[in-house]
Protein backbone atom coordinates (compact mmCIF):
# COMPACT_ATOMS: atom_id res chain seq x y z
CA UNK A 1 18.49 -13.96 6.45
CA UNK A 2 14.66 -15.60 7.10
CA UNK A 3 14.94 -13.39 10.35
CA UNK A 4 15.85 -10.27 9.03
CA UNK A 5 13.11 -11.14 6.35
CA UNK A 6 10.71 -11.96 9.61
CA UNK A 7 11.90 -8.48 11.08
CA UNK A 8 10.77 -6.68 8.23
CA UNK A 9 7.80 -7.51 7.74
CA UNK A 10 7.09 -6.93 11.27
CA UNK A 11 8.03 -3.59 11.22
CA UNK A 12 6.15 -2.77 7.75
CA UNK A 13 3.05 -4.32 9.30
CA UNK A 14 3.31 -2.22 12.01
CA UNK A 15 3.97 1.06 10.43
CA UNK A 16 1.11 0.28 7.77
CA UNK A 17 -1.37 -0.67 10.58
CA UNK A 18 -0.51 2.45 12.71
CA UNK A 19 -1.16 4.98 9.28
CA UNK A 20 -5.03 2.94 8.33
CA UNK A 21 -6.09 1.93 12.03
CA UNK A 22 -5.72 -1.44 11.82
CA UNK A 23 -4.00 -3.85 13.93
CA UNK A 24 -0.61 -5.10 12.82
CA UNK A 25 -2.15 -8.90 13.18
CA UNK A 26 -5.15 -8.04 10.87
CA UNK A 27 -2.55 -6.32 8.32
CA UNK A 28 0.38 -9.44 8.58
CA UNK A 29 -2.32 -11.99 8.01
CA UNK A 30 -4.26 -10.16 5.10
CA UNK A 31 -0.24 -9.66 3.45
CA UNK A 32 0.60 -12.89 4.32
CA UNK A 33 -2.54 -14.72 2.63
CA UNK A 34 -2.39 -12.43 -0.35
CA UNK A 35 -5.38 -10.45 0.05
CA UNK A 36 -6.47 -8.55 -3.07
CA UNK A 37 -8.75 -5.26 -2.77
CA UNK A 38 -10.88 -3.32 -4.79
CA UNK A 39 -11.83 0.21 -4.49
CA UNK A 40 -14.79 0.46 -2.16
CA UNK A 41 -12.33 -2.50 0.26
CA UNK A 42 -9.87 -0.38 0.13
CA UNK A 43 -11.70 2.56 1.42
CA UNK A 44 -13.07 0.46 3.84
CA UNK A 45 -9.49 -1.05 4.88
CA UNK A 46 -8.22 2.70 5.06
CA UNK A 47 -5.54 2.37 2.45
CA UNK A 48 -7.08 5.13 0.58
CA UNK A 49 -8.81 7.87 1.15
CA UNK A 50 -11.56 8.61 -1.67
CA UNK A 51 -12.52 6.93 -4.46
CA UNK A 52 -12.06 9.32 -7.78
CA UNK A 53 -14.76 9.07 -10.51
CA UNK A 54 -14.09 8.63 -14.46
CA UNK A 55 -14.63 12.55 -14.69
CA UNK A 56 -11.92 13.41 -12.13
CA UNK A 57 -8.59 15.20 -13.31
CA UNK A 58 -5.54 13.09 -13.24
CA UNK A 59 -2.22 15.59 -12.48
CA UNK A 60 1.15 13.97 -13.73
CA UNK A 61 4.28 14.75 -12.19
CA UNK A 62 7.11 16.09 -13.85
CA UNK A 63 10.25 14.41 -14.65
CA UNK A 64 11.11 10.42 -15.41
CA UNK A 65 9.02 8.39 -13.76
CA UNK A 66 10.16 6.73 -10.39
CA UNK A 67 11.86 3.33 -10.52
CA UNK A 68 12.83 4.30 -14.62
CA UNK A 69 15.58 5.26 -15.56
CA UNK A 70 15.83 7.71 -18.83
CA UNK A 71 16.84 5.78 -22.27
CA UNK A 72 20.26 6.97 -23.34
């Protein structure tokens, strides 16, 4: 079970790394210690790709949101 665990995260470090140009190490140590970011980090990082201001229209989605399930 620890393996698979190991194997895992090795692959989701790698697939992360390969979509923000970062290598896997840099991405398995920052999960691993718990690294937090804010905003202008993670536009540095290359998790995101703009920062929105206050003014900027938010567009919902449609339907129940994911991971809910409707109330009966």
């Amino acid at each position: 079970m620890a393996q698979l665990r190991a194997d895992e995260r090795e692959r989701f470090c790698a697939r992360l790394a390969a979509a923000i140009a970062q290598s896997a190490q840099r991405v398995g140590d920052d999960l691993a210690k718990g690294v937090y970011l804010g905003a202008q980090e993670a536009l540095d990082y290359g998790i995101i790709d703009e920062i929105r201001g206050r003014e900027a229209q938010i567009h919902q989605l449609g339907g129940a949101p994911m991971g809910f399930r409707p109330r009966p």
